[in-house]
C-alpha atoms as a PDB file:
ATOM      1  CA  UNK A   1    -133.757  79.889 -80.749  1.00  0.00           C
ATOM      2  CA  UNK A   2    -130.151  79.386 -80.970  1.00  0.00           C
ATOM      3  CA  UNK A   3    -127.697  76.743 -78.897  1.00  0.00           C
ATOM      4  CA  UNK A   4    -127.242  79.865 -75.988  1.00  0.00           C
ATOM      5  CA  UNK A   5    -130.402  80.276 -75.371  1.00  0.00           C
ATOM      6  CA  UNK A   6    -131.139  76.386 -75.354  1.00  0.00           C
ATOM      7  CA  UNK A   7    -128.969  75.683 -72.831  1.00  0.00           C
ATOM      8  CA  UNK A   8    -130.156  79.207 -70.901  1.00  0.00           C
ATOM      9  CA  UNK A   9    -133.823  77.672 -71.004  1.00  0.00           C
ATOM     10  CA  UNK A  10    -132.186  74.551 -69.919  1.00  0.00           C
ATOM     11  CA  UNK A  11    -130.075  75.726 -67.103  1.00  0.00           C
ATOM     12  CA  UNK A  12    -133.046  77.831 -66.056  1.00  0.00           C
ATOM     13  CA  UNK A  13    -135.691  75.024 -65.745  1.00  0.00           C
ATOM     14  CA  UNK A  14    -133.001  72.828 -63.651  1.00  0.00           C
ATOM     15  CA  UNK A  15    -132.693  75.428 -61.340  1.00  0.00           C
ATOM     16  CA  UNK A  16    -136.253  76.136 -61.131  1.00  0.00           C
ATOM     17  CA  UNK A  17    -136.172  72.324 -59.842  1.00  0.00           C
ATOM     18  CA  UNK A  18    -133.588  72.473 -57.427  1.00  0.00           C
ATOM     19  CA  UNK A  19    -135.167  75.341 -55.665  1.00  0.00           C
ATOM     20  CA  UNK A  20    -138.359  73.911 -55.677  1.00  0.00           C
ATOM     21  CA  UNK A  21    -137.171  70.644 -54.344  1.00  0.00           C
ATOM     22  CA  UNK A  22    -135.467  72.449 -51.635  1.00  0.00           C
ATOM     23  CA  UNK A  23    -138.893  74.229 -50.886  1.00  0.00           C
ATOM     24  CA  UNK A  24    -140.884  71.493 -50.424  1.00  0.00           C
ATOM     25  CA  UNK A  25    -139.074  69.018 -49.333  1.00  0.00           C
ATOM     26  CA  UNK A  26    -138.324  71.598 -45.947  1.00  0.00           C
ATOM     27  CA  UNK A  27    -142.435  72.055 -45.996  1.00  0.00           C
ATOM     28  CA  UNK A  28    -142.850  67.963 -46.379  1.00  0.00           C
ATOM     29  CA  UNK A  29    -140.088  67.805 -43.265  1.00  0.00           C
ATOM     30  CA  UNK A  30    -142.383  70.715 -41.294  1.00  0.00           C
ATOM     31  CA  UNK A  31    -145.591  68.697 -41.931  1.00  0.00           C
ATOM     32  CA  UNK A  32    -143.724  65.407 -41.285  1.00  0.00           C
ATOM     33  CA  UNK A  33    -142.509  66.614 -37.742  1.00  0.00           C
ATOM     34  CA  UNK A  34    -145.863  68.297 -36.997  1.00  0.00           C
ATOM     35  CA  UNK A  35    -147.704  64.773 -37.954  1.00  0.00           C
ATOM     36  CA  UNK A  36    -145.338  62.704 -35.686  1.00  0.00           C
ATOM     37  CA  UNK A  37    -146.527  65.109 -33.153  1.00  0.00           C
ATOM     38  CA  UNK A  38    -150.381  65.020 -33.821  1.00  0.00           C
ATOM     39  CA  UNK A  39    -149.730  60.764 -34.085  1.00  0.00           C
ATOM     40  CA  UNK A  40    -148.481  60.736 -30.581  1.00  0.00           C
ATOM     41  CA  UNK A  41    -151.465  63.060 -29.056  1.00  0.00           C
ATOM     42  CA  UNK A  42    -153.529  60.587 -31.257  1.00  0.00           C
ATOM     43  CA  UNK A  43    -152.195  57.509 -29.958  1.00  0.00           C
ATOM     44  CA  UNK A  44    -152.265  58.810 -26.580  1.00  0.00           C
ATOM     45  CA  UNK A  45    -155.342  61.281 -25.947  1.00  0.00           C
ATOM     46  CA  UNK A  46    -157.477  60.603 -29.104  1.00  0.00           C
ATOM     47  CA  UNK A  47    -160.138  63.382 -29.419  1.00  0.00           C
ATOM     48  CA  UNK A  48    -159.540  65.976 -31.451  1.00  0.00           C
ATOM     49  CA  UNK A  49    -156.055  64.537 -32.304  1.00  0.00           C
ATOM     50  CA  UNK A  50    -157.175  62.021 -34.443  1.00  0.00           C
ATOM     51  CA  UNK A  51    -159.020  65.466 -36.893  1.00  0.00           C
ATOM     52  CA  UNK A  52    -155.536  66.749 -36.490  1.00  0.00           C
ATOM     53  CA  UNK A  53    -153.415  63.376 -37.269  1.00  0.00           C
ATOM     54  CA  UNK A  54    -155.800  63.133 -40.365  1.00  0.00           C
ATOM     55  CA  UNK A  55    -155.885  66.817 -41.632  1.00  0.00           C
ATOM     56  CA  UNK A  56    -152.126  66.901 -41.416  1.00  0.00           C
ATOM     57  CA  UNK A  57    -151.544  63.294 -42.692  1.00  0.00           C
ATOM     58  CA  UNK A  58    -153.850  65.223 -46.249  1.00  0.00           C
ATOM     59  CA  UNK A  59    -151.030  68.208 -46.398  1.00  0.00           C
ATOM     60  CA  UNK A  60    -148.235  66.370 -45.773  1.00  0.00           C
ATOM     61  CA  UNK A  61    -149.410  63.679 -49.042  1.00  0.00           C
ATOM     62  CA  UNK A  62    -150.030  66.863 -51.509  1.00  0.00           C
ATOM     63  CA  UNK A  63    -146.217  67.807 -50.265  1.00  0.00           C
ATOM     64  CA  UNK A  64    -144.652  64.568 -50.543  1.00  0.00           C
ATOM     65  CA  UNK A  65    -146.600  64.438 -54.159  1.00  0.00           C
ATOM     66  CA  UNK A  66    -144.774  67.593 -54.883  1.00  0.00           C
ATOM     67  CA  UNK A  67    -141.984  66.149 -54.455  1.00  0.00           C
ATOM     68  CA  UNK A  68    -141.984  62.890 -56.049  1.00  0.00           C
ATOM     69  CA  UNK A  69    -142.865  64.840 -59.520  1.00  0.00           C
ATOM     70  CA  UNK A  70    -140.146  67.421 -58.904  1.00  0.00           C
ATOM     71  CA  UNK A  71    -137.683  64.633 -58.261  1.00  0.00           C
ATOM     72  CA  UNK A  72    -138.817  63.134 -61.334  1.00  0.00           C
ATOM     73  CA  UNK A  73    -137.893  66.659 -63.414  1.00  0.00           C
ATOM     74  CA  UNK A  74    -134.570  66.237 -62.082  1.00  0.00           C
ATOM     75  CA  UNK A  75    -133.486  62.880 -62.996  1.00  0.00           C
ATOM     76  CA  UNK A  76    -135.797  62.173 -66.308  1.00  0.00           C
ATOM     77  CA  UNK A  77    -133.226  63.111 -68.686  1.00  0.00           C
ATOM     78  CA  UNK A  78    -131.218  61.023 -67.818  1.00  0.00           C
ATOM     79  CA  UNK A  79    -132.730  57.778 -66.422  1.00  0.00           C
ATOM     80  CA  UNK A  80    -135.774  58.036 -68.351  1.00  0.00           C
ATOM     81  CA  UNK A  81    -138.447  55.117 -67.841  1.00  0.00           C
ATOM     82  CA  UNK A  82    -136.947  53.963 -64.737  1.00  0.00           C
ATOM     83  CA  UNK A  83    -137.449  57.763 -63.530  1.00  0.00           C
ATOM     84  CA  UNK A  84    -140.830  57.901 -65.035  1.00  0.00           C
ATOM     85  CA  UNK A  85    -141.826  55.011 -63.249  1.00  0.00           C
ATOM     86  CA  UNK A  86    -140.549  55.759 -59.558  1.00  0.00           C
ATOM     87  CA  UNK A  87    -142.761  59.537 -60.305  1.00  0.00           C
ATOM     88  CA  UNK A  88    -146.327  56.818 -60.719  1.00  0.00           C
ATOM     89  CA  UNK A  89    -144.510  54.984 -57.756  1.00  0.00           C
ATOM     90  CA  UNK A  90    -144.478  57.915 -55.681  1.00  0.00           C
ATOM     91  CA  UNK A  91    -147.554  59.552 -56.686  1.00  0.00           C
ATOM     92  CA  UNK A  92    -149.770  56.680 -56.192  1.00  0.00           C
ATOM     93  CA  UNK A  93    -148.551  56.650 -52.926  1.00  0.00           C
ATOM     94  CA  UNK A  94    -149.505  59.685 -51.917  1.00  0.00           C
ATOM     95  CA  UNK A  95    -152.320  59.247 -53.790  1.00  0.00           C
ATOM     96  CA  UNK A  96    -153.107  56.675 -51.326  1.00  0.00           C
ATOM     97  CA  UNK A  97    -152.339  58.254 -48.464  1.00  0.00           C
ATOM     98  CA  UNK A  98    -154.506  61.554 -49.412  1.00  0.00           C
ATOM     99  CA  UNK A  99    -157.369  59.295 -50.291  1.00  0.00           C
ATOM    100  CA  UNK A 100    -157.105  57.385 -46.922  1.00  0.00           C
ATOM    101  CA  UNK A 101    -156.876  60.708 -44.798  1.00  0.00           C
ATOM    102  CA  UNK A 102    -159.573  62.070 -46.739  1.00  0.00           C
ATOM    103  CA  UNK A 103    -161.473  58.707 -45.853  1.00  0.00           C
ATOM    104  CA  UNK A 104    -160.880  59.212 -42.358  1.00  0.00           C
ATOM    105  CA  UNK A 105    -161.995  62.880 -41.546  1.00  0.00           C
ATOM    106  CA  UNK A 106    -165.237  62.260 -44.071  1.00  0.00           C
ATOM    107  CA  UNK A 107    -166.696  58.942 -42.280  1.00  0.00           C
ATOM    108  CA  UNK A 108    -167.940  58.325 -38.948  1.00  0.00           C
ATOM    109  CA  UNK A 109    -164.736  55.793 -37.536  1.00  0.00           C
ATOM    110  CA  UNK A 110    -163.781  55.081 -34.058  1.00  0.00           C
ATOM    111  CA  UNK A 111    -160.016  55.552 -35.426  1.00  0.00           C
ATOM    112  CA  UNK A 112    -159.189  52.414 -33.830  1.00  0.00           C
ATOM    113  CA  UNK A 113    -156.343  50.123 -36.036  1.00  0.00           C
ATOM    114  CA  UNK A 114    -158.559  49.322 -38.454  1.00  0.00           C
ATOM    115  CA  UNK A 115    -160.684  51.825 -39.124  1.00  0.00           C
ATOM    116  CA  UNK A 116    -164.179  51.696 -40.774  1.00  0.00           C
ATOM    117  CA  UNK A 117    -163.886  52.217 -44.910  1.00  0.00           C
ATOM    118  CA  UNK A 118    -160.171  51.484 -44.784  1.00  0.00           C
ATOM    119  CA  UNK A 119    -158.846  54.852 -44.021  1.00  0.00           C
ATOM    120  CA  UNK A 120    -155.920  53.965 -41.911  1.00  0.00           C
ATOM    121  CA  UNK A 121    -155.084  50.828 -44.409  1.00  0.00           C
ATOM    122  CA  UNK A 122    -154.667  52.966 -47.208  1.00  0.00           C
ATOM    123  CA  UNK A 123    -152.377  55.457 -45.384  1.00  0.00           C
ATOM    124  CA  UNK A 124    -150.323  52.703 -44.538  1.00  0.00           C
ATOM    125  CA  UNK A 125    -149.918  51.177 -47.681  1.00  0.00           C
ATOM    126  CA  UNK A 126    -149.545  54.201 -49.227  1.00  0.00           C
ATOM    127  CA  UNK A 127    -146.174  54.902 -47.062  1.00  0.00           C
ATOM    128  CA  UNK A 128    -145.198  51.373 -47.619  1.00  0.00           C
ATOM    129  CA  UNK A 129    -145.208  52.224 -51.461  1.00  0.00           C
ATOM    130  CA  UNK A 130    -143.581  55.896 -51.178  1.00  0.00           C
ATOM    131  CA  UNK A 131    -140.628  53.581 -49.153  1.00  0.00           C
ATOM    132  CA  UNK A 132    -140.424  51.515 -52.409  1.00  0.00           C
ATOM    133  CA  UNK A 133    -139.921  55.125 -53.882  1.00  0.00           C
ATOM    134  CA  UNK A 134    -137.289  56.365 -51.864  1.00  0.00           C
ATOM    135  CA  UNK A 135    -135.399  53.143 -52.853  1.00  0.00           C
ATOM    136  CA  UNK A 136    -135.725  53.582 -56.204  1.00  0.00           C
ATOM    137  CA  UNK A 137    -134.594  57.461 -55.529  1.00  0.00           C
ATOM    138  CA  UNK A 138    -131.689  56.186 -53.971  1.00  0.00           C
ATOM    139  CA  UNK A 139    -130.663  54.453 -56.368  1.00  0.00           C
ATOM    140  CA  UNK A 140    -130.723  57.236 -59.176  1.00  0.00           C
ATOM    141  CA  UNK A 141    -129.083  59.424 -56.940  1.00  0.00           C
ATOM    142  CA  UNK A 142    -126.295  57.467 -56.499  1.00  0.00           C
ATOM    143  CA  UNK A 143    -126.095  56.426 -59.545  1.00  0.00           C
ATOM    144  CA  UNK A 144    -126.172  60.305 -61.003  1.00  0.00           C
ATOM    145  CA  UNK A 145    -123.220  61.471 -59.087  1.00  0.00           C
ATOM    146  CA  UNK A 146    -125.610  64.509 -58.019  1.00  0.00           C
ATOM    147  CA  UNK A 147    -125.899  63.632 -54.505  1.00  0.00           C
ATOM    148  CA  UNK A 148    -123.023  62.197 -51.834  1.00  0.00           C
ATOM    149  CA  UNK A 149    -123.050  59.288 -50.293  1.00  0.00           C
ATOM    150  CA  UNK A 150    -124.641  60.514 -47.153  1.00  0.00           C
ATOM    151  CA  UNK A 151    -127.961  61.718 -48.531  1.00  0.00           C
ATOM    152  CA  UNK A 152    -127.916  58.097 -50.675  1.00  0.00           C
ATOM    153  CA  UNK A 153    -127.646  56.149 -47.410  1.00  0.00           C
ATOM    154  CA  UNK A 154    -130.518  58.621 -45.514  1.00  0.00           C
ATOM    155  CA  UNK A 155    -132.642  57.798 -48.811  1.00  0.00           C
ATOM    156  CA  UNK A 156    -132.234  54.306 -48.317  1.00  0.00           C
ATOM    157  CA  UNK A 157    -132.791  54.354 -44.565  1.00  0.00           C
ATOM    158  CA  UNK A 158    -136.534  56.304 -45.406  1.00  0.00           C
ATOM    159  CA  UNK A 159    -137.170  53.851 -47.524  1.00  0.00           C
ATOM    160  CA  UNK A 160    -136.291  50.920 -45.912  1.00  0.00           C
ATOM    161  CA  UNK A 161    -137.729  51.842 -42.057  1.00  0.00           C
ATOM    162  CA  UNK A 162    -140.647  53.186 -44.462  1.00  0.00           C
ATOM    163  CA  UNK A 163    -141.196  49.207 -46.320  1.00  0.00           C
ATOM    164  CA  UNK A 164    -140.007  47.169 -43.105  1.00  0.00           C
ATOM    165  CA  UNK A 165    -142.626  48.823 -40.612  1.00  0.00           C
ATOM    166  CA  UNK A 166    -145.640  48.962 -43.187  1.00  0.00           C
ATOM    167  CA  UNK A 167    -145.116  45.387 -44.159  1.00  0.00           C
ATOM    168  CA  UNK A 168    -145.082  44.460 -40.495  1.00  0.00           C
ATOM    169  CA  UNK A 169    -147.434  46.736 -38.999  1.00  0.00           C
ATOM    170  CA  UNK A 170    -150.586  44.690 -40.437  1.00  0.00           C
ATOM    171  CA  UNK A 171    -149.875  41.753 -39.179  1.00  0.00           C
ATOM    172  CA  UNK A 172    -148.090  42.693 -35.837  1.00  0.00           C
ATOM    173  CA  UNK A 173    -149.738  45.893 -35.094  1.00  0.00           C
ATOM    174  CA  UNK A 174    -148.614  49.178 -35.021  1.00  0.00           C
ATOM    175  CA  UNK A 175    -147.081  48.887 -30.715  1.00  0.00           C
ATOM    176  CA  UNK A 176    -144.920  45.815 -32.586  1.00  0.00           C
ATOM    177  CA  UNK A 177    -141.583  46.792 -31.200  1.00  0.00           C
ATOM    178  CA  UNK A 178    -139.882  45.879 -34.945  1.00  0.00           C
ATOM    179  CA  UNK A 179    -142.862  47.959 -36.309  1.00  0.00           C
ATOM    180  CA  UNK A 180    -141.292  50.691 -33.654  1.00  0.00           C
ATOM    181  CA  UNK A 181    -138.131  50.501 -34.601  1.00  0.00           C
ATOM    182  CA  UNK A 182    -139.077  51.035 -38.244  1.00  0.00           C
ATOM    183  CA  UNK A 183    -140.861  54.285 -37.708  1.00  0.00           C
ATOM    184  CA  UNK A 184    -138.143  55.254 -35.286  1.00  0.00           C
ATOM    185  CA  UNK A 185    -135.345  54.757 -38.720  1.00  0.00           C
ATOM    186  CA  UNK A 186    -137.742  56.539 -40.670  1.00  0.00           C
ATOM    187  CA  UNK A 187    -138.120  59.545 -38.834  1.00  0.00           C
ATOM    188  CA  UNK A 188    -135.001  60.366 -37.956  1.00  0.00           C
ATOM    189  CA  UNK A 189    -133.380  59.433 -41.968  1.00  0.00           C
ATOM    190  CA  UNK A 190    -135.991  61.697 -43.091  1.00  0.00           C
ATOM    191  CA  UNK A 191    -134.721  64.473 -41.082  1.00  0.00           C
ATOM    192  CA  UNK A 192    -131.254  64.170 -42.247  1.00  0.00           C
ATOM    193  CA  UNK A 193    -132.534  62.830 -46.015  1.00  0.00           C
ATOM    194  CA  UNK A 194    -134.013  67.057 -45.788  1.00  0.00           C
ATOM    195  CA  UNK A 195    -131.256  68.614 -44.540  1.00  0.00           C
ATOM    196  CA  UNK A 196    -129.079  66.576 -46.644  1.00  0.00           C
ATOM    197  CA  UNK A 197    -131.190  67.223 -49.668  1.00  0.00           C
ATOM    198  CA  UNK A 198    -131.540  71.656 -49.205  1.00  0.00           C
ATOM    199  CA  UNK A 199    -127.738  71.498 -48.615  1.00  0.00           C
ATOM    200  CA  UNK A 200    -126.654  69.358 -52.048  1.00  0.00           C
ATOM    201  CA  UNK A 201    -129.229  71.328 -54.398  1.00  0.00           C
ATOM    202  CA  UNK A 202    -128.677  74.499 -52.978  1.00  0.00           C
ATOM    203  CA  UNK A 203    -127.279  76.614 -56.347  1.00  0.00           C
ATOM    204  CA  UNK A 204    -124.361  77.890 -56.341  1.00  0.00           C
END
């Protein structure tokens, strides 16, 4: 194989990336919105909502796992261990969070706060972690030049909303108005983290 086709193979696999990060982090954004949805019928209604909230809260993990390892093709050349690290950051969270949603449409719970088996704690600690990983995204991204300074400070808004209402939620609750507010930073930097994200990888 000569140098050309090297840096072909190269070019081609980064590409490959980009286009797959733009994929799923739009289908992580989908499932995200649709969850927020099935969280308030939950919160409100119950009923079949909480089989909903839980089925969704599975698909939206496997996406967010997607991305966290395609993330991890992107920046492993050069950041290495610290890149390697954030992937078993992010995948462990999700990891988590499918185990805990799997937990909670298996058992027999009243899906109150504190469900029986731990479902519900393991989702939460699970998003608590995957803030920890949009920090640590954050900070490779600005650090790489690859993304502006918009989609830096939407990572770090995830990811802090994300840590700040997990670590309060246990021992306020999860109607803690700081718990609220939280959430309500998370959801809507996520939204523009997406948008942000399709725009700066799209190839040229």
């Amino acid at each position: 194989m000569t140098t050309t086709d090297r840096s072909i193979g190269i070019s081609a696999t980064a590409t490959n990336t980009r286009e797959s990060l733009r994929t799923w982090a739009l289908v992580s954004l989908v499932l995200y919105l649709i969850s927020g949805v099935a969280f308030a019928g939950f919160s409100s209604f119950g009923g079949v909502w909480f089989t909903i909230s839980d089925a969704v809260g599975l698909l939206l993990g496997i996406a967010l796992m997607v991305v966290v390892i395609q993330f991890d093709n992107l920046f492993r050349s050069e950041f290495g261990s610290y890149s390697r690290t954030s992937r078993w950051i992010g995948v462990f969270a999700m990891g988590l969070g499918i185990a805990g949603s799997i937990v909670l449409l298996t058992s027999q719970v009243s899906h109150e706060f504190v469900p029986a088996e731990g479902g519900l704690g393991m989702q939460f600690v699970g998003w608590g972690l995957l803030g920890i990983w949009f920090l640590m995204l954050a900070s490779m991204g600005s650090r790489s030049g690859l993304f502006s300074q918009r989609w830096t400070w939407a990572a770090r808004l995830t990811g802090g909303g994300s840590v700040v209402a997990m670590a309060l939620t246990l021992p306020l609750g999860p109607d803690s108005p700081v718990v609220s507010i939280g959430f309500a930073l998370t959801f809507v930097a996520i939204i523009f983290w997406v948008v942000w994200t399709r725009k700066e990888l799209r190839v040229p």
